[in-house]
N, C-alpha and C. Protein backbone atom coordinates (compact mmCIF):
# COMPACT_ATOMS: atom_id res chain seq x y z
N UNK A 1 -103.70 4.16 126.29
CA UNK A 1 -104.97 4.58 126.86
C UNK A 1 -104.75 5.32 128.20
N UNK A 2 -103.58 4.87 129.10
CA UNK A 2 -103.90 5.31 130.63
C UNK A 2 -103.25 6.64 130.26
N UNK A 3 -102.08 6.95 128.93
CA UNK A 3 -101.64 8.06 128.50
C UNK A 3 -102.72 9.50 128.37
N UNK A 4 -103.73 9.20 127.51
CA UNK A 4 -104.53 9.93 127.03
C UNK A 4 -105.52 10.27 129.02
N UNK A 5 -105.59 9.39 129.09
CA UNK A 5 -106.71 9.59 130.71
C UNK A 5 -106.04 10.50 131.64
N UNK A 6 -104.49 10.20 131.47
CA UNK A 6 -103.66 11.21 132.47
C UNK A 6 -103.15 12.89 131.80
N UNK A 7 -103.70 12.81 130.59
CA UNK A 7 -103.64 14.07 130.19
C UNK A 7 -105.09 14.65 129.98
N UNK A 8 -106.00 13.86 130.36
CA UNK A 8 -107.55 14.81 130.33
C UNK A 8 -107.79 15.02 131.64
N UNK A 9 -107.32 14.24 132.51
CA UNK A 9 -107.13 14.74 134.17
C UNK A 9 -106.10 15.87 134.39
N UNK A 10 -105.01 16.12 133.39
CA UNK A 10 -104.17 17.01 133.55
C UNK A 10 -104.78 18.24 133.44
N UNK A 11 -105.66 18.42 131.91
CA UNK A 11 -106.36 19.22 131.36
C UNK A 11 -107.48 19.69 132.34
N UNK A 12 -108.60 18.84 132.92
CA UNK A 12 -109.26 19.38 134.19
C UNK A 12 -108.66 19.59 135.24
N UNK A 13 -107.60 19.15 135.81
CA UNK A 13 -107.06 20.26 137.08
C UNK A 13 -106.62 21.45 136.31
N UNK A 14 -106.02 21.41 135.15
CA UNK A 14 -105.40 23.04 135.25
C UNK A 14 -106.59 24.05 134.77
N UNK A 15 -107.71 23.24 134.43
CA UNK A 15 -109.63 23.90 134.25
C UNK A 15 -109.63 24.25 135.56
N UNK A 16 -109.56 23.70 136.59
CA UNK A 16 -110.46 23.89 137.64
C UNK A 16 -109.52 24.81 138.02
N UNK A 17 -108.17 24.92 138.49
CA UNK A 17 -106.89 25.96 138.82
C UNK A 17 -107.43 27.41 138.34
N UNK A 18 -107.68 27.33 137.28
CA UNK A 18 -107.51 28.25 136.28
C UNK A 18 -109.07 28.93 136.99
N UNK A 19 -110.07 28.36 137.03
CA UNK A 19 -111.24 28.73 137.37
C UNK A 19 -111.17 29.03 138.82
N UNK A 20 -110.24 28.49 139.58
CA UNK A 20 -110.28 28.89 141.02
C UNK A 20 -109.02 29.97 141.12
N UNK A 21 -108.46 30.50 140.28
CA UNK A 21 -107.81 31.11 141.01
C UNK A 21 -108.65 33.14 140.10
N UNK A 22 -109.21 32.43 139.31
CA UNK A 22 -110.11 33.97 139.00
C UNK A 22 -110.91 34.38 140.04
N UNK A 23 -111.62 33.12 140.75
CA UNK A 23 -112.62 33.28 141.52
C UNK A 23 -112.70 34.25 142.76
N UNK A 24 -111.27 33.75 143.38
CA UNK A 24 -110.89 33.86 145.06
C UNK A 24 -109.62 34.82 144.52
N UNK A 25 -109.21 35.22 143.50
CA UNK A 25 -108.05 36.17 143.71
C UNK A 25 -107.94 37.94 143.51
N UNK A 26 -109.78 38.04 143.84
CA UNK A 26 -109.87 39.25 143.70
C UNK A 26 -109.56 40.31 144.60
N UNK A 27 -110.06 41.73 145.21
CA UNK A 27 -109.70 42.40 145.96
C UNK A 27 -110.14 42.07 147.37
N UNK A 28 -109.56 42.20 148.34
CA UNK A 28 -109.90 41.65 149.94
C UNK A 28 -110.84 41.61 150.38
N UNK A 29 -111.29 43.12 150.30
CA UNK A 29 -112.33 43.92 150.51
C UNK A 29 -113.81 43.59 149.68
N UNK A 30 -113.44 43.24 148.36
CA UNK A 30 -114.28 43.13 147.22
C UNK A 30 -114.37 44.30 146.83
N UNK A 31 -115.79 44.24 146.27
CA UNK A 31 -115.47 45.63 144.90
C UNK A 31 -115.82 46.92 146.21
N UNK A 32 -115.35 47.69 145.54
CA UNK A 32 -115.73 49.16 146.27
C UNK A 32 -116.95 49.17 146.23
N UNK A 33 -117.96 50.04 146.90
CA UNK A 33 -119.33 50.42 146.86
C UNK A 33 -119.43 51.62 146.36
N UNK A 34 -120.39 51.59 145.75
CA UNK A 34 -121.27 52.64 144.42
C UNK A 34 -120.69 53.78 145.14
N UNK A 35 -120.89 55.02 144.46
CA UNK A 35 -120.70 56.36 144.56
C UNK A 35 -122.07 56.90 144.92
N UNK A 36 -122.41 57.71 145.94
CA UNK A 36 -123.53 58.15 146.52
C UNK A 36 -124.08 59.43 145.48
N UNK A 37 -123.31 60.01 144.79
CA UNK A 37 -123.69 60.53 143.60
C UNK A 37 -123.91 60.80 142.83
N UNK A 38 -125.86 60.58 142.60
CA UNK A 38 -126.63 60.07 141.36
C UNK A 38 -126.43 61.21 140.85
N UNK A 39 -126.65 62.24 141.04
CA UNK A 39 -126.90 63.64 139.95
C UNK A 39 -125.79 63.57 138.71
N UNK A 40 -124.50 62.89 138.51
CA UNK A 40 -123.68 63.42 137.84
C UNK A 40 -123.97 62.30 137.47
N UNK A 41 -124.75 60.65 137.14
CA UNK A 41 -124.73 60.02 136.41
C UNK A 41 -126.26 60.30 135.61
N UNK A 42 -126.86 61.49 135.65
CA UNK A 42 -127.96 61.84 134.80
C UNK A 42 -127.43 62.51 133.93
């Protein structure tokens, strides 16, 4: 039993890892900002 408990705690840290490192490992800056030029997306 304490087998199975220490591998579903294994399984949620490497969930939460996995979810924190998509989160916070993006660009510094964040995303670039839009392009000021609408005419060429009509």
């Amino acid at each position: 039993m304490l087998l199975i408990l220490l591998e579903a705690l294994a399984a949620l840290l490497l969930l939460v890892l996995i979810v924190w490192w998509t989160m916070f490992s993006g660009r510094k800056g964040g995303e670039p900002p839009p392009e000021q030029d609408d005419e060429e997306r009509r």
